[in-house]
C-alpha atoms as a PDB file:
ATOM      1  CA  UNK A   1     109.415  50.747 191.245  1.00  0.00           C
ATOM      2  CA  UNK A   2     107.869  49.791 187.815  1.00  0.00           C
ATOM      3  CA  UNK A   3     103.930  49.228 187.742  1.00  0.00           C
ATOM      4  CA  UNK A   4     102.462  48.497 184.658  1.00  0.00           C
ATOM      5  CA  UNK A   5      98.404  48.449 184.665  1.00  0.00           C
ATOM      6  CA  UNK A   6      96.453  47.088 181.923  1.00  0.00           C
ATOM      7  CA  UNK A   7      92.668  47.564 180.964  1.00  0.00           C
ATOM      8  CA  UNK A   8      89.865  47.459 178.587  1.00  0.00           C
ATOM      9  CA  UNK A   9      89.690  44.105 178.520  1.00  0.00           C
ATOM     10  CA  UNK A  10      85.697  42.709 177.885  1.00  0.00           C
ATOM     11  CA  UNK A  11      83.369  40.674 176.519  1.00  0.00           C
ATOM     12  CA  UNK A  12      83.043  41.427 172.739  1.00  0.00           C
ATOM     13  CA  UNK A  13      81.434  39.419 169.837  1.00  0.00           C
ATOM     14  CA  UNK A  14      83.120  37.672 167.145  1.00  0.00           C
ATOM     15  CA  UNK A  15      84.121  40.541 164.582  1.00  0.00           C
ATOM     16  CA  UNK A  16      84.765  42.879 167.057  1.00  0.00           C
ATOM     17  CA  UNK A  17      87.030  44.925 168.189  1.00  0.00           C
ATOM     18  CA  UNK A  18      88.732  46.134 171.389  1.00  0.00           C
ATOM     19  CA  UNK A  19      91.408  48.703 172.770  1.00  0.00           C
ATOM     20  CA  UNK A  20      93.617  47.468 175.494  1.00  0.00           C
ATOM     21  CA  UNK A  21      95.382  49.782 177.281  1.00  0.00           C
ATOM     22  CA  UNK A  22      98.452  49.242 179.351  1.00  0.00           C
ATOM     23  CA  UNK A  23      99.630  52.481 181.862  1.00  0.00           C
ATOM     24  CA  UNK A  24     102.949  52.920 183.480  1.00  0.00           C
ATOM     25  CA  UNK A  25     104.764  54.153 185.997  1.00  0.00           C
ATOM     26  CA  UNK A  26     107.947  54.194 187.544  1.00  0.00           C
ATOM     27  CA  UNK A  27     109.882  54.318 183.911  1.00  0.00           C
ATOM     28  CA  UNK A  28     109.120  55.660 180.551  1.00  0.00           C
ATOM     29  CA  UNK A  29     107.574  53.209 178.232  1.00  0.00           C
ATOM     30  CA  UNK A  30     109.041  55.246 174.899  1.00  0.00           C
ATOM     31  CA  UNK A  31     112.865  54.064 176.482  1.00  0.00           C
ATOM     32  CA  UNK A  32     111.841  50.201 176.746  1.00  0.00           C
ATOM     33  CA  UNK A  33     110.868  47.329 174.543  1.00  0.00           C
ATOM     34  CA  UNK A  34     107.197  47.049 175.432  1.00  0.00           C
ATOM     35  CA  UNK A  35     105.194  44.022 174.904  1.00  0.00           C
ATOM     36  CA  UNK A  36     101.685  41.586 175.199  1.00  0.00           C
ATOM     37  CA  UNK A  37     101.099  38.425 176.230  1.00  0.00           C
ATOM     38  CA  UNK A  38      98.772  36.518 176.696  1.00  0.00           C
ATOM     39  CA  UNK A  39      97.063  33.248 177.970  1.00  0.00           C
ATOM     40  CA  UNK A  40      93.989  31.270 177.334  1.00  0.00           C
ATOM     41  CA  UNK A  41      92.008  29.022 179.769  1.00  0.00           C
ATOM     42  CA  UNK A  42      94.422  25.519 179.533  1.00  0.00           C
ATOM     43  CA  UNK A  43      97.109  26.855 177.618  1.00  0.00           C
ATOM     44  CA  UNK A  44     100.727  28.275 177.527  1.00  0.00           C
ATOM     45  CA  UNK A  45     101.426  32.106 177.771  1.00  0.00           C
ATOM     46  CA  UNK A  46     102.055  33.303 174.383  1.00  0.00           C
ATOM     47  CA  UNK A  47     103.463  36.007 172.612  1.00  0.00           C
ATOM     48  CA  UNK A  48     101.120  38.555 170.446  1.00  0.00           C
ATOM     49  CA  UNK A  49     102.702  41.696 169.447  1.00  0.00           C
ATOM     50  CA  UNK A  50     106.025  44.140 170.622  1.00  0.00           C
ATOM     51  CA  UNK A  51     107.734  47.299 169.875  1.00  0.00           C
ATOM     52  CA  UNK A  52     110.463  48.079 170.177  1.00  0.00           C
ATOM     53  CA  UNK A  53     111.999  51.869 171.577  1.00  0.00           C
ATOM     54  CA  UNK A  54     112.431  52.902 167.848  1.00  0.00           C
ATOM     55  CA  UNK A  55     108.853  52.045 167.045  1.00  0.00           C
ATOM     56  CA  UNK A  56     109.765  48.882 165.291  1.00  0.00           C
ATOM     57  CA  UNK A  57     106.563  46.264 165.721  1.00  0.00           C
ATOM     58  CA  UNK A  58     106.159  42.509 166.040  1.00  0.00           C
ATOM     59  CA  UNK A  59     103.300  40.123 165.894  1.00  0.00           C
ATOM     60  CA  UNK A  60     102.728  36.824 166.347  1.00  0.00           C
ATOM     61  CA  UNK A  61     101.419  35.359 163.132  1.00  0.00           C
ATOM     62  CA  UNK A  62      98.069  34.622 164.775  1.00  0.00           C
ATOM     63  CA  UNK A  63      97.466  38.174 164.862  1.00  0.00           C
ATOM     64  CA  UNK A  64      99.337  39.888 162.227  1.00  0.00           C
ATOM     65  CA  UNK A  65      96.724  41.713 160.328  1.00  0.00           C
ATOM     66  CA  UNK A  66      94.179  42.312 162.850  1.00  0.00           C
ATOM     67  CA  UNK A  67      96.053  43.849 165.717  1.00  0.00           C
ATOM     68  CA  UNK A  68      98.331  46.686 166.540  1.00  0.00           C
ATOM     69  CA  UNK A  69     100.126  48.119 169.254  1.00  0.00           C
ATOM     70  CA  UNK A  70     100.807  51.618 169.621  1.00  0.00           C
ATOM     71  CA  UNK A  71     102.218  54.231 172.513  1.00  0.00           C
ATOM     72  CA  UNK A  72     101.686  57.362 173.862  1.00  0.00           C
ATOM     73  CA  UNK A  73     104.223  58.744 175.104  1.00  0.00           C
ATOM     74  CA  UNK A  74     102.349  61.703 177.093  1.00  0.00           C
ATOM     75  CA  UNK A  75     100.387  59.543 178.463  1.00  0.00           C
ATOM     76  CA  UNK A  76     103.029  56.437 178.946  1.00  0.00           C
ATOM     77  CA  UNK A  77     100.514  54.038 178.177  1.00  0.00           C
ATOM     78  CA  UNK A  78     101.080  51.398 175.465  1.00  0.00           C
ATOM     79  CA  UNK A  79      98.070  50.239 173.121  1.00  0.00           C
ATOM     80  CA  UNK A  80      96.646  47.073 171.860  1.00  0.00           C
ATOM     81  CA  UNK A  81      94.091  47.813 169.227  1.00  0.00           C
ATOM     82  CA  UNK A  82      92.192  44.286 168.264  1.00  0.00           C
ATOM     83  CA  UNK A  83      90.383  43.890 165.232  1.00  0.00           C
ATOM     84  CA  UNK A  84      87.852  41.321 163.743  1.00  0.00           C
ATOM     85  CA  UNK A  85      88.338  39.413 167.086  1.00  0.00           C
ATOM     86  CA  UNK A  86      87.931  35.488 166.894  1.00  0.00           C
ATOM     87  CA  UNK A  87      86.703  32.896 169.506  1.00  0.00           C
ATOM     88  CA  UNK A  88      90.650  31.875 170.003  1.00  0.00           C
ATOM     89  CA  UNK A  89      91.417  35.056 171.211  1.00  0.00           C
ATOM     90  CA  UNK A  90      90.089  34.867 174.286  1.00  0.00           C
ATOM     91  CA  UNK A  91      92.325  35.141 177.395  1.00  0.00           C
ATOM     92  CA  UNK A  92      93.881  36.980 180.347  1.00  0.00           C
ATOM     93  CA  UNK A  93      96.410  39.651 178.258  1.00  0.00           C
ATOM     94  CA  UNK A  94      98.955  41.279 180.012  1.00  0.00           C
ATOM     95  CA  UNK A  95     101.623  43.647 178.860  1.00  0.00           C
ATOM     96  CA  UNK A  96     105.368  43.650 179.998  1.00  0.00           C
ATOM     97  CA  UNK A  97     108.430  45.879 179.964  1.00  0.00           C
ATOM     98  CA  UNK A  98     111.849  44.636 179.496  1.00  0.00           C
ATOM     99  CA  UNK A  99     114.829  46.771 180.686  1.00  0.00           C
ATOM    100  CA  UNK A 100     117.543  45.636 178.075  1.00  0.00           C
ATOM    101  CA  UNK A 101     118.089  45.912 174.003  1.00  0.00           C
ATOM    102  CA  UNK A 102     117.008  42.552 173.208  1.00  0.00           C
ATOM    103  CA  UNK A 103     117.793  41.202 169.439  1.00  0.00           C
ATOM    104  CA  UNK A 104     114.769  40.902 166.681  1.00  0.00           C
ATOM    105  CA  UNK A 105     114.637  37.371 167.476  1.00  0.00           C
ATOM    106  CA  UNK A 106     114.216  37.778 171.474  1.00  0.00           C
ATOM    107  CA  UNK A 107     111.251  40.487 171.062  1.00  0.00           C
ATOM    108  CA  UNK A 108     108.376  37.607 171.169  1.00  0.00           C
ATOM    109  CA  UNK A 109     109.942  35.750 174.778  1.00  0.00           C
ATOM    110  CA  UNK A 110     108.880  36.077 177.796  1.00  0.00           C
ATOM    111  CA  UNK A 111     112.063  36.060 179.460  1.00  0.00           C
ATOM    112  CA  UNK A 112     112.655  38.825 177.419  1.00  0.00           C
ATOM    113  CA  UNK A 113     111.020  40.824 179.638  1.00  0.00           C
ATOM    114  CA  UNK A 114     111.437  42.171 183.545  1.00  0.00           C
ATOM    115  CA  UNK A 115     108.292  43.632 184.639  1.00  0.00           C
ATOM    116  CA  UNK A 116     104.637  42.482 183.933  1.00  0.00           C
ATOM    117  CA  UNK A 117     100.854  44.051 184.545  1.00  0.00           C
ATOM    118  CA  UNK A 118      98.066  41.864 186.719  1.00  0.00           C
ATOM    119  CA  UNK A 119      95.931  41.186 183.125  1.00  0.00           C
ATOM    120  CA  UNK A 120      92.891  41.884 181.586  1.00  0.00           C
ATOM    121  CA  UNK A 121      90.368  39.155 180.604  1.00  0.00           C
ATOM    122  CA  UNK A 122      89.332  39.593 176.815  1.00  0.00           C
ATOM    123  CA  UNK A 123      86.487  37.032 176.121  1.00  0.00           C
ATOM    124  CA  UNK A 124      85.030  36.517 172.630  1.00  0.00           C
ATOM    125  CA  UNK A 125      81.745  34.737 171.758  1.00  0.00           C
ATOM    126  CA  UNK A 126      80.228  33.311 168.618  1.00  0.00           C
END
């Protein structure tokens, strides 16, 4: 049974910055392509950043530059450092595990993906 918890999620300024965390158990993130999501109030789920099991990273362009993901491996948990956080960011971000060896292209979809965490709101004000 895979769990995947995230946290750290808050209310922050514009210009901040953040740490999201995302725990598992059940299966060791540093085998898996590891990913977040996420989705704002009236909008479609989207994709933000991945890596992949050889440390490879992806980002959605809407991000690239300010955030990175990262893992620990001792600790199983996967990262999401945000920087110089904007209004637009805000949302529910959740983090997901897929079980395959999914192509560049397939790293950023959801279907992608088998197992998902509950979310963690990250609101940012002006």
């Amino acid at each position: 049974q895979v769990q995947l918890v995230e946290s750290g999620g808050a209310l922050v300024l514009a210009g901040g910055s953040l740490r999201l965390s995302c725990t598992a158990s059940g299966r060791t993130i540093s085998t898996y392509p590891m990913a977040w999501f996420r989705r704002a109030p009236g909008k479609e789920r989207e994709f933000v950043a991945a890596i992949r099991r050889r440390s490879d990273t992806y980002y959605a362009g809407s991000v690239k530059g300010r955030f990175t993901t990262s893992r620990d491996s001792g600790k199983n948990t996967l990262y999401l450092h945000m920087n110089n956080l904007k209004p637009e960011d805000t949302a529910v971000y959740y983090c997901a595990m897929g079980l395959g060896s999914p192509i560049t292209s397939s790293m950023g979809v959801a279907s992608t993906y088998d197992y998902w965490g509950q979310g963690t709101q990250v609101t940012v004000s002006s």
